[in-house]
Protein backbone atom coordinates (compact mmCIF):
# COMPACT_ATOMS: atom_id res chain seq x y z
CA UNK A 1 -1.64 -12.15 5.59
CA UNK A 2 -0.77 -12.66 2.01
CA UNK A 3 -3.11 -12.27 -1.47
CA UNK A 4 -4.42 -15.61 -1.17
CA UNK A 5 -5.69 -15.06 2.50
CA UNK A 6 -7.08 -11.86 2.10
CA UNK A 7 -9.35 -13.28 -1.16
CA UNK A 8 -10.00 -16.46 1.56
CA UNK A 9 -11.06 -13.83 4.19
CA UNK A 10 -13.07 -11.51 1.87
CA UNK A 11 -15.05 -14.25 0.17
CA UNK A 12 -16.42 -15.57 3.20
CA UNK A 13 -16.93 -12.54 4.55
CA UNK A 14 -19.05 -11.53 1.47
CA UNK A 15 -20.47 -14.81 0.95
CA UNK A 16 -18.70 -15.02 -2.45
CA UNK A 17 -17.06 -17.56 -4.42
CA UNK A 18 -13.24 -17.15 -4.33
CA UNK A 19 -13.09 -16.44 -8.24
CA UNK A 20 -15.40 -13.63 -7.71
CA UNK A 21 -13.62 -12.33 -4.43
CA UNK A 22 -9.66 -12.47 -6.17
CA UNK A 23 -11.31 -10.51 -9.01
CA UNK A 24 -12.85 -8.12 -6.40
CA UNK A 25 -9.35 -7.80 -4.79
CA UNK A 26 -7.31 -7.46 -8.04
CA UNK A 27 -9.71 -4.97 -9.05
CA UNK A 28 -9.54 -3.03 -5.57
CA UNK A 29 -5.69 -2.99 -5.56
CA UNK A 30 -5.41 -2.37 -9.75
CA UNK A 31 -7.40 1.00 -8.80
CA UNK A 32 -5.82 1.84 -6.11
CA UNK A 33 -2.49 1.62 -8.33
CA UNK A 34 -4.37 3.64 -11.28
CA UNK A 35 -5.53 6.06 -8.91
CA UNK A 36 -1.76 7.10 -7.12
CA UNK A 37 -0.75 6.88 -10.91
CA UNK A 38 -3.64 9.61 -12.44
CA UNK A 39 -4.62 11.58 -8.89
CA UNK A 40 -1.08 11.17 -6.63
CA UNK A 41 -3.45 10.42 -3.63
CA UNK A 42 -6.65 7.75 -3.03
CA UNK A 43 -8.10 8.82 0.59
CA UNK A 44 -9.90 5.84 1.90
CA UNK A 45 -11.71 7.81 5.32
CA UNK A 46 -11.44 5.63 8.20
CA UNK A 47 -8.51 3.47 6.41
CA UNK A 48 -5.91 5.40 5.11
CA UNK A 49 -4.37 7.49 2.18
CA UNK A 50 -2.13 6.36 -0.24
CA UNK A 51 0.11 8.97 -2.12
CA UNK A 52 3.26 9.32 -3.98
CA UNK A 53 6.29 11.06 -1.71
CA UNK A 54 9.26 12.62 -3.89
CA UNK A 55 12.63 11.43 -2.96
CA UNK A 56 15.65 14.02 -3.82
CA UNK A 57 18.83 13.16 -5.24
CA UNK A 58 21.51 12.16 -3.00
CA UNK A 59 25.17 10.52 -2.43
CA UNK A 60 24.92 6.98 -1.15
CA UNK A 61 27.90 4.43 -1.22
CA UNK A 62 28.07 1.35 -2.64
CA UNK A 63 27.98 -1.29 0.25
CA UNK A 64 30.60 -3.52 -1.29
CA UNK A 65 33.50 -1.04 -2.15
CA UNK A 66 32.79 2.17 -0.32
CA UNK A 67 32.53 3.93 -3.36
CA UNK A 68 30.35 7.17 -3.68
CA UNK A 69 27.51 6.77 -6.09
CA UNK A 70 24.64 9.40 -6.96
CA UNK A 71 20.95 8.34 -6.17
CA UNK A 72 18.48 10.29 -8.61
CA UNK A 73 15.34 11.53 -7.42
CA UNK A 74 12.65 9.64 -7.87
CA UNK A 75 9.02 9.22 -6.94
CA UNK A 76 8.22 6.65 -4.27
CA UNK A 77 4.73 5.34 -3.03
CA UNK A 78 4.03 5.74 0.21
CA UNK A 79 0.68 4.58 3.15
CA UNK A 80 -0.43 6.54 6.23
CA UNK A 81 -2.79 5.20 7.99
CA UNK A 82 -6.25 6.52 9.08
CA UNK A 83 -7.66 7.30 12.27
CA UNK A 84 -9.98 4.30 12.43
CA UNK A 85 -7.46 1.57 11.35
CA UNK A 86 -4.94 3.71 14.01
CA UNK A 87 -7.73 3.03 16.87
CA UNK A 88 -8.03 -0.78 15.72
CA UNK A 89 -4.32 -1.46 15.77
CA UNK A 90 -3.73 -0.50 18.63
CA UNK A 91 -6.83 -1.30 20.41
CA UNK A 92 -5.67 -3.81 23.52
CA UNK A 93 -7.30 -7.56 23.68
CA UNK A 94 -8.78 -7.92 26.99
C-alpha cells in the first residue's frame, strides 16, 4: 500500500473527502516525524513505537574497488511493532 491508498482507505473509512483524509495523513506522519525529532520515541499502544537507534562508526568497503572506507556514526530511525499489530499480522485466514 502506498500514500495514495492509504488516504483512499482512510477516507472511506472515515467517511471523508480525500482532501480532508491526505491532510489527515500528512498531518499524522509530519508528527510522527516532529515527534522522533523533539522526544526520540512516539509509542502508539497497540501499534507500535517509533524511535531513533544510534549507529557507531565503522570500516565498510567500497563495493566497486575493495577499498576500506570509514562509516561515521549516525542516528538512524527505526519501527517495532506492537503487540496488537504483532497478533493481526500474523493472525491465520481461515
Amino acid at each position: 500500500m502506498n500514500k495514495t491508498e492509504l488516504v483512499e482507505v482512510v477516507a472511506s473509512k472515515a467517511e471523508i473527502t480525500k482532501v480532508e483524509a491526505q491532510k489527515v495523513v500528512t498531518a499524522t506522519l509530519d508528527a510522527i516525524v516532529g515527534g522522533i525529532v523533539k522526544d526520540g520515541k512516539v509509542i502508539l499502544p497497540g501499534f507500535g513505537t517509533f524511535e531513533t537507534r544510534a549507529r557507531s562508526a565503522r570500516t565498510g568497503r567500497n563495493p566497486r574497488t575493495g577499498e576500506k572506507i570509514k562509516i561515521a556514526a549516525t542516528k538512524a530511525p527505526a519501527f517495532k511493532a506492537g503487540k496488537g499489530m504483532k497478533d493481526a499480522v500474523a493472525k491465520k485466514k481461515k
